[in-house]
C-alpha atoms as a PDB file:
ATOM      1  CA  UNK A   1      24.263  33.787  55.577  1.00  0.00           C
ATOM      2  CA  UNK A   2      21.956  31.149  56.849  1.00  0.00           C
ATOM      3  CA  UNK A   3      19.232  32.955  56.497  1.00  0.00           C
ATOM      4  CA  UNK A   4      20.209  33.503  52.744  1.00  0.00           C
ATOM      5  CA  UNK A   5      20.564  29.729  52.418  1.00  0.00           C
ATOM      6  CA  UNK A   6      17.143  28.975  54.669  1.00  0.00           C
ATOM      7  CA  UNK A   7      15.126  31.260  51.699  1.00  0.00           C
ATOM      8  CA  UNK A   8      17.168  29.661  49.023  1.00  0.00           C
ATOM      9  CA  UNK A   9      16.087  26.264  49.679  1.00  0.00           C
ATOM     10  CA  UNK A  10      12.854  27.357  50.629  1.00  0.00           C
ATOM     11  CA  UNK A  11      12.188  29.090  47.176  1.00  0.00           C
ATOM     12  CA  UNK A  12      13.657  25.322  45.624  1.00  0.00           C
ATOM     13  CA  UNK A  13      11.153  23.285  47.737  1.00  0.00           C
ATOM     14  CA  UNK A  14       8.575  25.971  46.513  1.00  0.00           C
ATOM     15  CA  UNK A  15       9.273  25.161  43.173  1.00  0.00           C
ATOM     16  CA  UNK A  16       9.399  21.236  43.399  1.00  0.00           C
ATOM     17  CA  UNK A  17       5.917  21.387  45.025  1.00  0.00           C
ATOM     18  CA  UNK A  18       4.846  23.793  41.692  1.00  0.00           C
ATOM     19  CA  UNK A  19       6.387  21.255  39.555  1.00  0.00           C
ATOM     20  CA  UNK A  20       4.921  18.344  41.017  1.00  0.00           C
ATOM     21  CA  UNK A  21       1.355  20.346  41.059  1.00  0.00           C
ATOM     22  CA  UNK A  22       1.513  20.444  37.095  1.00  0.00           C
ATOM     23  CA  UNK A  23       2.783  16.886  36.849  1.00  0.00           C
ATOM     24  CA  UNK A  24      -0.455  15.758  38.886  1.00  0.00           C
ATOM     25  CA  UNK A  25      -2.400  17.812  36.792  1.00  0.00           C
ATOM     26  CA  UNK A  26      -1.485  16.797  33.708  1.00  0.00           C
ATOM     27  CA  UNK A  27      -1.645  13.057  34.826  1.00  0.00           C
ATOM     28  CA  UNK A  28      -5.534  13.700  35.939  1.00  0.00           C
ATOM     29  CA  UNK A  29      -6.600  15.672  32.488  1.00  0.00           C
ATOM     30  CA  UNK A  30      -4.310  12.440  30.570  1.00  0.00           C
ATOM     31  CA  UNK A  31      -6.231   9.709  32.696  1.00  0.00           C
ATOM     32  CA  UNK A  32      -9.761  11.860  31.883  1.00  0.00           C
ATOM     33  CA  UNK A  33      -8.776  12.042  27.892  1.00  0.00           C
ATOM     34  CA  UNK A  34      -8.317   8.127  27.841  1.00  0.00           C
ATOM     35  CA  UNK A  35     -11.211   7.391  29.978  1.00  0.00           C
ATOM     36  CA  UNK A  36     -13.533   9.732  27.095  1.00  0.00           C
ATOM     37  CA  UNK A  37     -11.857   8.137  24.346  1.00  0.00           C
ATOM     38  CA  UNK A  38     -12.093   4.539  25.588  1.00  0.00           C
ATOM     39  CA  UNK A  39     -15.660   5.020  26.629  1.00  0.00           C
ATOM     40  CA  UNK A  40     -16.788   6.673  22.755  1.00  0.00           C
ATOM     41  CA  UNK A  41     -14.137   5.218  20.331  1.00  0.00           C
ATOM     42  CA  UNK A  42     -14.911   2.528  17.988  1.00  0.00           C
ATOM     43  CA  UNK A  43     -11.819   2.528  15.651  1.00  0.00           C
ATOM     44  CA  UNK A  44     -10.541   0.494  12.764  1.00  0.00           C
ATOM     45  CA  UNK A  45      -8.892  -1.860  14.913  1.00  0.00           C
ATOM     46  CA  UNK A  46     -11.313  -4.282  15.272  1.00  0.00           C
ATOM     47  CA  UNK A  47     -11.320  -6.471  12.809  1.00  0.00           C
ATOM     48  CA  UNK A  48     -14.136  -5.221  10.527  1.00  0.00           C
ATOM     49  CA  UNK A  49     -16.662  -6.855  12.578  1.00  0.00           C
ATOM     50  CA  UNK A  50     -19.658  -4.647  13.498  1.00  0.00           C
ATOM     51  CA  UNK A  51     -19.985  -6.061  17.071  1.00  0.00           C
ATOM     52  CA  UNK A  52     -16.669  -4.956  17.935  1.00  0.00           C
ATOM     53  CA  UNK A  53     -17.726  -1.685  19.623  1.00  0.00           C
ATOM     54  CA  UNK A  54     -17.073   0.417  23.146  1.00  0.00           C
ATOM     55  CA  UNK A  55     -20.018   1.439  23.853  1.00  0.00           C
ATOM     56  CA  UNK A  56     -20.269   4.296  21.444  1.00  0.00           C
ATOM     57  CA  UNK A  57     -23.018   3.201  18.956  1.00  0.00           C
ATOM     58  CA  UNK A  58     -24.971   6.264  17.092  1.00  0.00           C
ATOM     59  CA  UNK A  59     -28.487   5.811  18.459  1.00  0.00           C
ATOM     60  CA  UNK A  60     -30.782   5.192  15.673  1.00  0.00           C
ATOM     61  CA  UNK A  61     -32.886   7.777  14.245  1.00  0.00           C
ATOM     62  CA  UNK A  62     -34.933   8.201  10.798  1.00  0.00           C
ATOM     63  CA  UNK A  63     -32.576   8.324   8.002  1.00  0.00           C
ATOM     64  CA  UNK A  64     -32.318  12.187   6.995  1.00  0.00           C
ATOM     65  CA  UNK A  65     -33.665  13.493   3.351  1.00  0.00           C
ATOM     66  CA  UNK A  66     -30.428  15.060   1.156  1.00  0.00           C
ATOM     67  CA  UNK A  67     -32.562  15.102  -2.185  1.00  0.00           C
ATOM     68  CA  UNK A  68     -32.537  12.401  -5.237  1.00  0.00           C
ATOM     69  CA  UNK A  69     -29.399  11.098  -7.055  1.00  0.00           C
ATOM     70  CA  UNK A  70     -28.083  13.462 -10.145  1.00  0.00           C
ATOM     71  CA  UNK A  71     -28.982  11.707 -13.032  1.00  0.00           C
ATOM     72  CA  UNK A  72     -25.500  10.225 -14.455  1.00  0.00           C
ATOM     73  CA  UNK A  73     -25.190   8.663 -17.924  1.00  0.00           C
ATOM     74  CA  UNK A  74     -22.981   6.246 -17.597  1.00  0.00           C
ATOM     75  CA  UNK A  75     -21.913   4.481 -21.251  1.00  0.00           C
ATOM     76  CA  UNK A  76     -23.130   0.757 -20.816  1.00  0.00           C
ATOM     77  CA  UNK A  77     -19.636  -0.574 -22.197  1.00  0.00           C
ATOM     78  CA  UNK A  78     -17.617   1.179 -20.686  1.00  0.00           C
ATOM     79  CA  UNK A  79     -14.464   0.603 -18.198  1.00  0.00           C
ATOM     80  CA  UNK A  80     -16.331   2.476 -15.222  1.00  0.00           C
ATOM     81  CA  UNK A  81     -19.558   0.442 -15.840  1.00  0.00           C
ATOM     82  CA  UNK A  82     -17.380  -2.802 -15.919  1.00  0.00           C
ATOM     83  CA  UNK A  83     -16.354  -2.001 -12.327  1.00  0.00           C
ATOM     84  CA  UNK A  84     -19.237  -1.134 -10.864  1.00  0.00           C
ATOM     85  CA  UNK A  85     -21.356  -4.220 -10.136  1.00  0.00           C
ATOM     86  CA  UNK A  86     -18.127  -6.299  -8.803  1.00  0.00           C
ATOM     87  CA  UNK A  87     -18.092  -3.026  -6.338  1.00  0.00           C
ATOM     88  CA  UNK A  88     -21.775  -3.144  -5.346  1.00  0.00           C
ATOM     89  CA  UNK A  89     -21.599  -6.987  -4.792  1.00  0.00           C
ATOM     90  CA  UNK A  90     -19.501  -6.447  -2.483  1.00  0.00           C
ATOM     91  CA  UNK A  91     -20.912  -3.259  -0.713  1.00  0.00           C
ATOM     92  CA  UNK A  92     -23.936  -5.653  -0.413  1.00  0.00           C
ATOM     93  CA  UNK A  93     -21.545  -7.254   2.524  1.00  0.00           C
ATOM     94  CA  UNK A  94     -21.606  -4.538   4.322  1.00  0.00           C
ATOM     95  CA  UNK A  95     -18.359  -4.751   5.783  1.00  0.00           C
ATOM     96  CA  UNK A  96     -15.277  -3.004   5.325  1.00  0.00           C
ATOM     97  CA  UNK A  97     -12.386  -3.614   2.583  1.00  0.00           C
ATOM     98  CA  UNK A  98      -8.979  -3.251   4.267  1.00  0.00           C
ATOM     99  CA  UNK A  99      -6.744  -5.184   1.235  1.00  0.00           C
ATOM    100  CA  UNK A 100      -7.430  -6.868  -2.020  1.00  0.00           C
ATOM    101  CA  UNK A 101      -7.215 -10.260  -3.211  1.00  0.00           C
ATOM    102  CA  UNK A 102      -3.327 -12.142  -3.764  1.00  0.00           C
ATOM    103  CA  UNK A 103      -3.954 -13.320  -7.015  1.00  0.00           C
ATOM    104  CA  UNK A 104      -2.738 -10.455  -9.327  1.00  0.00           C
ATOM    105  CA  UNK A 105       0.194  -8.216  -8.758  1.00  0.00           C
ATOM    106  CA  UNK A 106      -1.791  -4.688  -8.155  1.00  0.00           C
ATOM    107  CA  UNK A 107      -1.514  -2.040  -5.318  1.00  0.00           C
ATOM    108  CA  UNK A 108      -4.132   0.574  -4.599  1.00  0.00           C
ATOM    109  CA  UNK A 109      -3.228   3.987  -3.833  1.00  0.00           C
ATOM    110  CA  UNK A 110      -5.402   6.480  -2.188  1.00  0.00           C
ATOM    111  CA  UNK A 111      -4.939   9.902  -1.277  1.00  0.00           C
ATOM    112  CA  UNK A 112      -7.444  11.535   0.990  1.00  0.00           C
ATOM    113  CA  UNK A 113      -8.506  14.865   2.320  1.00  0.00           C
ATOM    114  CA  UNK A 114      -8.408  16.724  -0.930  1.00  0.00           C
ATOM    115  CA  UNK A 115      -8.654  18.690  -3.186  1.00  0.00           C
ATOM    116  CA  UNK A 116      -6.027  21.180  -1.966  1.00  0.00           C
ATOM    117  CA  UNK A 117      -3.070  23.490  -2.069  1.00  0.00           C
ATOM    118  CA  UNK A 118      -0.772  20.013  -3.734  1.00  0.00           C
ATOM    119  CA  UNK A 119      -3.619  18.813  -5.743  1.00  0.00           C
ATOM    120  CA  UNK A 120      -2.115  19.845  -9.188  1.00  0.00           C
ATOM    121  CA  UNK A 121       1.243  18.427  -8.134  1.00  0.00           C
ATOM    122  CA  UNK A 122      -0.608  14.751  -7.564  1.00  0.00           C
ATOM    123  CA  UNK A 123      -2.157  14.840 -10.611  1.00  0.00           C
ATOM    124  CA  UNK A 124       1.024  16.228 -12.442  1.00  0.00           C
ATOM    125  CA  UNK A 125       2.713  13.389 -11.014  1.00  0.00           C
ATOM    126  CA  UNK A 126       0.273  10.615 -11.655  1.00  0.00           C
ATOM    127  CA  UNK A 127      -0.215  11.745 -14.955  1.00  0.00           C
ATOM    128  CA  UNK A 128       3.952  11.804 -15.941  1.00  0.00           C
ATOM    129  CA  UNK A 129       4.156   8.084 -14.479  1.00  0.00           C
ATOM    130  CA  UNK A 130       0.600   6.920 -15.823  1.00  0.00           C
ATOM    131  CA  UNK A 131      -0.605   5.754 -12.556  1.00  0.00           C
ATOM    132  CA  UNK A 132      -3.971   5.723 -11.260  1.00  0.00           C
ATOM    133  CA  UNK A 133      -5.410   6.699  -7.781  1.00  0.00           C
ATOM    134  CA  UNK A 134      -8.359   6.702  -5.765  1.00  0.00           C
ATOM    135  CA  UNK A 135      -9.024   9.789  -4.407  1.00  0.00           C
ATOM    136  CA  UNK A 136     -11.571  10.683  -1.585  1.00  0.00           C
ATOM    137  CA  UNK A 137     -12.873  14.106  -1.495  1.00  0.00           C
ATOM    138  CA  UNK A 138     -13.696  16.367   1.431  1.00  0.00           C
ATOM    139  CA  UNK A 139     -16.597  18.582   0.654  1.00  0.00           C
ATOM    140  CA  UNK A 140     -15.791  21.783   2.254  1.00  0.00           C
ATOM    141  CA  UNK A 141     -12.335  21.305   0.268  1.00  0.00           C
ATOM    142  CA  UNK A 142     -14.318  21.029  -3.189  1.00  0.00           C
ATOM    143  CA  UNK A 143     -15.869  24.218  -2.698  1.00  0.00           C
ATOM    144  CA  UNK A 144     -12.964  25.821  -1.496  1.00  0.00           C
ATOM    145  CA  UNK A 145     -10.903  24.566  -4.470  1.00  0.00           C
ATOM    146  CA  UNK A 146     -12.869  24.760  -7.336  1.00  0.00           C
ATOM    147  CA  UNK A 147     -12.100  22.920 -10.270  1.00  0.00           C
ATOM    148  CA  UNK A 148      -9.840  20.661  -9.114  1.00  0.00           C
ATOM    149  CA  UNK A 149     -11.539  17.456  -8.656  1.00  0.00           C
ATOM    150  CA  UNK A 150     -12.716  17.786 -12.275  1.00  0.00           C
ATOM    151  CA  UNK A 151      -8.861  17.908 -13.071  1.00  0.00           C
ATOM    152  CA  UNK A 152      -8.006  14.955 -11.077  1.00  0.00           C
ATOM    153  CA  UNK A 153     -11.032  12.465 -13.364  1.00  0.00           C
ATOM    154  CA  UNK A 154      -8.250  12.222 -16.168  1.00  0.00           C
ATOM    155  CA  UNK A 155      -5.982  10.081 -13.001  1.00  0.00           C
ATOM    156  CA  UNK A 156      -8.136   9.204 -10.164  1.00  0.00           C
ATOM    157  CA  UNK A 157     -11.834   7.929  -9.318  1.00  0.00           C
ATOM    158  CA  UNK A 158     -13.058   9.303  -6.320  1.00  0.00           C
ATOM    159  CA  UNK A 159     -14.439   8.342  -2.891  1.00  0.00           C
ATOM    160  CA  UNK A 160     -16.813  10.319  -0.204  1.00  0.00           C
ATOM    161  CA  UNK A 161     -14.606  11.228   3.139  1.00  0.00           C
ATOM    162  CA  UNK A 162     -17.990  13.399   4.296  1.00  0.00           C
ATOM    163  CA  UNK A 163     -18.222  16.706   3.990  1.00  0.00           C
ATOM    164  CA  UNK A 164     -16.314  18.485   6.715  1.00  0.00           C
ATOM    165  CA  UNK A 165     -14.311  15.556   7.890  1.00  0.00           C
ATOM    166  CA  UNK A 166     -15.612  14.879  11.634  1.00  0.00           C
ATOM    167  CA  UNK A 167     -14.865  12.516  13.669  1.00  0.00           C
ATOM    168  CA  UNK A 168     -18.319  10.573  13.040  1.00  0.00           C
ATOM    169  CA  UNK A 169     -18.756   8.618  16.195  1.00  0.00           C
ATOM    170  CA  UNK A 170     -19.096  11.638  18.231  1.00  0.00           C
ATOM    171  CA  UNK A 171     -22.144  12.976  15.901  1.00  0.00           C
ATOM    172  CA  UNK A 172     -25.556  12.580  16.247  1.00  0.00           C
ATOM    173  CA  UNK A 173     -26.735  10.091  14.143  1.00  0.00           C
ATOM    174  CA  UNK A 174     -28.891  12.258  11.910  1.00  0.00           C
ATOM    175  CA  UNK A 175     -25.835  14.458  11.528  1.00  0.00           C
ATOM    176  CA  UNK A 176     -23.421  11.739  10.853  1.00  0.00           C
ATOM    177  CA  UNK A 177     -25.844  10.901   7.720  1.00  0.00           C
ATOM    178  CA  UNK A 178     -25.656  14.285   6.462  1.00  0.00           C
ATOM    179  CA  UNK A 179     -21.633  14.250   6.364  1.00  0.00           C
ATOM    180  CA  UNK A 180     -21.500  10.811   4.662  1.00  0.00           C
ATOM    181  CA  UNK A 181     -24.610  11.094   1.898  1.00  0.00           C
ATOM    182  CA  UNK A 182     -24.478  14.778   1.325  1.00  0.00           C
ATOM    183  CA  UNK A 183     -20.842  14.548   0.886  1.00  0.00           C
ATOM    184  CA  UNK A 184     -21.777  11.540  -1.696  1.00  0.00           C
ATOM    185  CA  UNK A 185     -24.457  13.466  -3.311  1.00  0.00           C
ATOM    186  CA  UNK A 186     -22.019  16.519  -3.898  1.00  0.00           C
ATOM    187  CA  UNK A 187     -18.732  13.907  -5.285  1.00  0.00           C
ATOM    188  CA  UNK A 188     -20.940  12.736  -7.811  1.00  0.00           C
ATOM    189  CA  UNK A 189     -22.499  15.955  -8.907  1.00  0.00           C
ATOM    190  CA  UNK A 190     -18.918  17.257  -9.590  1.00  0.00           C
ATOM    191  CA  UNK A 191     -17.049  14.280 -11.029  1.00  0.00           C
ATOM    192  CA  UNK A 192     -20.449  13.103 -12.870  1.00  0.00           C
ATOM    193  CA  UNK A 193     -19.627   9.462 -11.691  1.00  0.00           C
ATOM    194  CA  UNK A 194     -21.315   7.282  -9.168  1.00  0.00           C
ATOM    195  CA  UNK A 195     -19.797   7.690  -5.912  1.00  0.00           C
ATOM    196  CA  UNK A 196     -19.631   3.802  -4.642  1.00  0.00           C
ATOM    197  CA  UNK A 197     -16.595   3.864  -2.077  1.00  0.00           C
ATOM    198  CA  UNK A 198     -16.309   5.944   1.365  1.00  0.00           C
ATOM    199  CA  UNK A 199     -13.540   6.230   3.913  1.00  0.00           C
ATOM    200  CA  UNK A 200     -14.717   7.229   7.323  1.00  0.00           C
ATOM    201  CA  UNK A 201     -12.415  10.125   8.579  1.00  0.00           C
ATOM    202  CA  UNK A 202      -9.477   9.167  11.021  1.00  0.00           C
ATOM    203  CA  UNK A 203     -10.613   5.571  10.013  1.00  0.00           C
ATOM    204  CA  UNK A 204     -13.155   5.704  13.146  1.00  0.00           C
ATOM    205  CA  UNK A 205     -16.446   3.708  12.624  1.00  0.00           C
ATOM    206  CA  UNK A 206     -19.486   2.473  14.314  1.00  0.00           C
ATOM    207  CA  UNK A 207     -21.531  -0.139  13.610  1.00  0.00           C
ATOM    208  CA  UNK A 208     -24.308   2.275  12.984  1.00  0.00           C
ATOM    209  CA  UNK A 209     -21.938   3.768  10.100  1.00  0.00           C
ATOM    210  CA  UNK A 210     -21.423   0.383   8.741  1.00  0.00           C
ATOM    211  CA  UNK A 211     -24.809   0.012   8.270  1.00  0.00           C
ATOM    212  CA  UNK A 212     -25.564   3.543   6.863  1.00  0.00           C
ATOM    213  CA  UNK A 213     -22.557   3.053   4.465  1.00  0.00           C
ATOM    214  CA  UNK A 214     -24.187  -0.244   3.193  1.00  0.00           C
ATOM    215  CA  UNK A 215     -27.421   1.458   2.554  1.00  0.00           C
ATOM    216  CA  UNK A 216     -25.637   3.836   0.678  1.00  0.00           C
ATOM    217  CA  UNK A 217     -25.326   1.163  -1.778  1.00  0.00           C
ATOM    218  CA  UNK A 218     -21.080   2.017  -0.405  1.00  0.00           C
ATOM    219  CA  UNK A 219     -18.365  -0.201   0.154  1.00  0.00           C
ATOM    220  CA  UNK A 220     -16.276   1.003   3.359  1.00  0.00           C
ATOM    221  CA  UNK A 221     -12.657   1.423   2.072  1.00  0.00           C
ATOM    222  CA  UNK A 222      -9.396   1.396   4.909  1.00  0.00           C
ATOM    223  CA  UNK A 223      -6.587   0.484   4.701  1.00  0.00           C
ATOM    224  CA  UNK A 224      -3.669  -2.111   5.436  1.00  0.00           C
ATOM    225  CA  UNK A 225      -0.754   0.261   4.788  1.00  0.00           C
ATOM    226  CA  UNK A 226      -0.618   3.659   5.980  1.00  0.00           C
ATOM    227  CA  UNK A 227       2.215   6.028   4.973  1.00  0.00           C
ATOM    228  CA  UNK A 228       2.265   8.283   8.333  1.00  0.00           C
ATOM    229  CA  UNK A 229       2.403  11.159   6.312  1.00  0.00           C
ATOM    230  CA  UNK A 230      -0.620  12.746   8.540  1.00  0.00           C
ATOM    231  CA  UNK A 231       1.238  11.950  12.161  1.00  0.00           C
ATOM    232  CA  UNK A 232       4.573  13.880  10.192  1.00  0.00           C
ATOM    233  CA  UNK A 233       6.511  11.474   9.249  1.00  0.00           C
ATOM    234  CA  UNK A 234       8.964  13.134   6.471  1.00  0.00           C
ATOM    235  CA  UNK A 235       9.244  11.860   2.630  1.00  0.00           C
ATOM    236  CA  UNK A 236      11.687   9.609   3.719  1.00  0.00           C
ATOM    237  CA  UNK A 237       9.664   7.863   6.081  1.00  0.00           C
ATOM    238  CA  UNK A 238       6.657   8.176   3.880  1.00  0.00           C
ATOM    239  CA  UNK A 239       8.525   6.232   1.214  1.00  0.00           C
ATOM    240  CA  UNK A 240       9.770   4.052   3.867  1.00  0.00           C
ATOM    241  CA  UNK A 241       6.310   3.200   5.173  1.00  0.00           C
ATOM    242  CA  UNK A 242       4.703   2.701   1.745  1.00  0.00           C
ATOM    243  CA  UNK A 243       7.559   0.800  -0.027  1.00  0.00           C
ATOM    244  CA  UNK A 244       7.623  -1.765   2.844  1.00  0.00           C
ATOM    245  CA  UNK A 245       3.948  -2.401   2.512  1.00  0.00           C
ATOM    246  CA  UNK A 246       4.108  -3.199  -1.474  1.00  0.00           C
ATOM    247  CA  UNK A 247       2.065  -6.317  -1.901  1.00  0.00           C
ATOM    248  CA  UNK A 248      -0.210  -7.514  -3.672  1.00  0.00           C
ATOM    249  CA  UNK A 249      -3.709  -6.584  -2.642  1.00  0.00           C
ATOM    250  CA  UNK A 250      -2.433  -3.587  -0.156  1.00  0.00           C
ATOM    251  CA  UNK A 251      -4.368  -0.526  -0.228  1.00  0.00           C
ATOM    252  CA  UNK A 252      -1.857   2.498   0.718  1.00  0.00           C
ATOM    253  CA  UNK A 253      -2.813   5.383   2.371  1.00  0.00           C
ATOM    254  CA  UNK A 254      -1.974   8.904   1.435  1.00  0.00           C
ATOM    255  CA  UNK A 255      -2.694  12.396   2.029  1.00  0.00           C
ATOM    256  CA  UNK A 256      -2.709  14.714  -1.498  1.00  0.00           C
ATOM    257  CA  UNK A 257      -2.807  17.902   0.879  1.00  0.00           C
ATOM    258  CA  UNK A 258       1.154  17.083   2.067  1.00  0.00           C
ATOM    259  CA  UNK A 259       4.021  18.439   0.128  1.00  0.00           C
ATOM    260  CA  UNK A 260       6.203  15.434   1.732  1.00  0.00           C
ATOM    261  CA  UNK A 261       3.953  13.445   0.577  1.00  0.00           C
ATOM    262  CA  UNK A 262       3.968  14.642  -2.890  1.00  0.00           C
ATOM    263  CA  UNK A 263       7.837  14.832  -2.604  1.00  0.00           C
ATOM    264  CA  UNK A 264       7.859  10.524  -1.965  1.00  0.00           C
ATOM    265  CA  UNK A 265       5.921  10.100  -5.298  1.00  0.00           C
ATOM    266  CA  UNK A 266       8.759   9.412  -7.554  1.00  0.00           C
ATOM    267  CA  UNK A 267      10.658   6.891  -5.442  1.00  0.00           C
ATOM    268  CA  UNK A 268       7.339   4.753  -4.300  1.00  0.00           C
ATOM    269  CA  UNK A 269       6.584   4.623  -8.234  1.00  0.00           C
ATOM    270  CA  UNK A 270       9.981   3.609  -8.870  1.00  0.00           C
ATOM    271  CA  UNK A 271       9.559   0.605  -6.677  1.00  0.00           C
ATOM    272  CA  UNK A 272       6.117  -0.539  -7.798  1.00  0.00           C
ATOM    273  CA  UNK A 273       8.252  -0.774 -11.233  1.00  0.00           C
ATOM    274  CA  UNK A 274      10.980  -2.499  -9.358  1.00  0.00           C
ATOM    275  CA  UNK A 275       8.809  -4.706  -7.866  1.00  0.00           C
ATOM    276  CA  UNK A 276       6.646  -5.382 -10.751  1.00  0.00           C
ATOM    277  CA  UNK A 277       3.298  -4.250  -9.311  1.00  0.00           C
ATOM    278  CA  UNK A 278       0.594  -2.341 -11.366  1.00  0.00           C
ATOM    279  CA  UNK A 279      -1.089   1.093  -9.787  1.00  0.00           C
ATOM    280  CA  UNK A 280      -5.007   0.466  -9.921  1.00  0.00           C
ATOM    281  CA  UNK A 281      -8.026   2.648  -8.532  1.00  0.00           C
ATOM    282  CA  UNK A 282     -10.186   0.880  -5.388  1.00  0.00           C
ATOM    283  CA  UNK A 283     -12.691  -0.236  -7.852  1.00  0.00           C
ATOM    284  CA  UNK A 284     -10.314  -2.050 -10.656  1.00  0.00           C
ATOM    285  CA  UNK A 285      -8.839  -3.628  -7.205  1.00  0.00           C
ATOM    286  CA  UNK A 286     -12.508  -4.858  -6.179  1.00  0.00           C
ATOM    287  CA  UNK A 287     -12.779  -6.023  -9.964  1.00  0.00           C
ATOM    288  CA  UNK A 288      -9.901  -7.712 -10.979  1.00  0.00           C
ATOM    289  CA  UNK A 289      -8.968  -9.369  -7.894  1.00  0.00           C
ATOM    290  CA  UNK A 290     -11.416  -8.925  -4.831  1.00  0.00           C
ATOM    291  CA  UNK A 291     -10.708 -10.997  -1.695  1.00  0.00           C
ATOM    292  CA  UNK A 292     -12.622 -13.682  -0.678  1.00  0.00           C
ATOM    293  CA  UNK A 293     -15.494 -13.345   1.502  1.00  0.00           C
ATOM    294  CA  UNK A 294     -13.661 -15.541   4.293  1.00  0.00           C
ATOM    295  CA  UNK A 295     -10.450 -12.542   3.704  1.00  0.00           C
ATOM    296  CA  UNK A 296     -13.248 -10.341   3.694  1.00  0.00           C
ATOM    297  CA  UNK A 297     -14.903 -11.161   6.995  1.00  0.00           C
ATOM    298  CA  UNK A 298     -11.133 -11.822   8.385  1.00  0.00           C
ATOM    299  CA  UNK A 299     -10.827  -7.680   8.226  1.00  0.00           C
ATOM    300  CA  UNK A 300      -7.824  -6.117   8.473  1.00  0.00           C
ATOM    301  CA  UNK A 301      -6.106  -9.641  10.017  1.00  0.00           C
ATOM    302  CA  UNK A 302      -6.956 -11.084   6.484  1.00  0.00           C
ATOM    303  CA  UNK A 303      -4.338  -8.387   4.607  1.00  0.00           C
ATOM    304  CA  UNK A 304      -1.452 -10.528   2.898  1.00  0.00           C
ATOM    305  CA  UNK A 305       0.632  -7.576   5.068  1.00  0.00           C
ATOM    306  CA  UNK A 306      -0.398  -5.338   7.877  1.00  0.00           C
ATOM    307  CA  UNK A 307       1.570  -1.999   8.201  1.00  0.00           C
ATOM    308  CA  UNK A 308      -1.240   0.365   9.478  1.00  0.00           C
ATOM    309  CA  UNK A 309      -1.008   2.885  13.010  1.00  0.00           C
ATOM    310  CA  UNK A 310      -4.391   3.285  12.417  1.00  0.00           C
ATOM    311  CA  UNK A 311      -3.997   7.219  12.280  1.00  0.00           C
ATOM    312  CA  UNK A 312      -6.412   7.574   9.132  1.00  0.00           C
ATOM    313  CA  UNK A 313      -7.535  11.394   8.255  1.00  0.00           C
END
């Protein structure tokens, strides 16, 4: 008998040692993951100010070769041409757009990531409330739905999100070139419009990115609302997030490739009717009612409301 209880608390102190073992371990790879990401990670939440960095700056190399512009005819009186020199003003900045202006009563809403599996239900959606988006592309997802960002002209304009969505400050710099301007190159080629707006994937930046973006002749779209839908949050919290962040001036953030996503739609455009606010691409934003240069320079501090986790995709 006591030798029956003498094993059975030895197998129980056995155990508590394994247990502990696998806590410590953990802890040591956790304390290792934050050490990397603190030492490489330049995210959004600085302020939009290219000296805010960690550290992990792209070192500079010769700008890569991805071929000449497509020639695009764009009609000299049209709506599109009307937006495009307010939008290269201001990608002559060079820094980041994370809102609007406060003047009019519009709302930007993006979808990135696409085109995808929900595409057709986006556009199906846009189209039945008459809304406009931005959407910005992925390039592997063009090719591997073809078609679809030609359906999505008749609701959207488009943006570059690179072309196999990387997390950019960990890239070479040459590389990191290739995913932003190749990805640019390829938008334009399908949609046939100039491609003047990019969204860095997972909203992570450097300043070396900044500057490439600018001499992309690009303005560096993020975000002052995001919707959660890429950390999971369901369509109720997706409508949630987004309804609470209807402002004027707020750019939202949305996935297309999310059927909870897709499945908010109808309430969030219900509210902007509530609410009395007009759905407008990025560049009709950056037209009508583009913040100051002082908002501008403020970053994401100089949004009329900040509701962004800084998750990004």
């Amino acid at each position: 008998m006591a030798r029956d209880m003498a094993s059975l608390q030895a197998r129980r102190l056995e155990a508590r040692r394994r247990r502990r073992r696998r806590l410590e371990r953990g802890l040591a790879l956790l304390a290792v993951g934050f050490a990397v990401a603190a030492g490489i990670v330049w995210t959004t939440w600085s302020t939009g100010s290219s000296t805010h960095s960690t550290g992990g700056v792209i070192p500079r190399s010769a700008p890569i070769k991805v071929g000449p512009a497509p020639a695009l005819a764009i009609k000299p009186h049209s709506a599109l041409a009307a937006e495009l020199a307010p939008v290269r003003r201001l990608a002559s900045h060079g820094l980041p757009l994370w809102c609007g202006g406060r003047q009019r009563r519009m709302v930007a809403l993006t979808f990135d990531d696409g085109p995808g599996v929900y595409t057709h239900y986006a556009i199906k959606k846009l189209r039945e409330a008459h809304l406009p988006a931005t959407f910005f592309l992925v390039g592997k997802s063009i090719a591997a739905w073809p078609g679809l960002a030609q359906r999505e002209k008749s609701v959207a304009t488009f943006g570059d999100h690179t072309m196999t969505h990387p997390f950019l400050p960990g890239l070479p710099y040459s590389e990191a070139v290739q995913e932003i301007a190749a990805d640019q190159r390829l938008v334009e080629r399908t949609v046939h419009e100039p491609v003047l707006l990019f969204r860095p994937p997972y909203g992570s930046r450097t300043p070396a990115i900044d500057a490439e973006v600018k001499r992309l002749g690009m303005v560096e779209v993020l975000w002052n609302v995001d919707s959660a839908d890429s950390l999971g949050a369901n369509y109720l919290g997706i409508e949630h997030n987004v309804i609470a962040g209807l402002r004027p001036g707020s750019i939202i953030l949305m996935h297309e490739n999310r059927g909870q996503t897709i499945r908010a739609l109808d309430v969030i455009f219900a509210a902007l009717r509530r609410r009395h606010l007009d759905a407008v691409t990025v560049p009709q934003l950056i037209a009508q009612d583009p913040p100051s240069l002082a908002q501008l320079r403020e970053g994401y501090y100089g949004c009329p409301v900040r509701l962004s986790n800084g998750s990004g995709s």
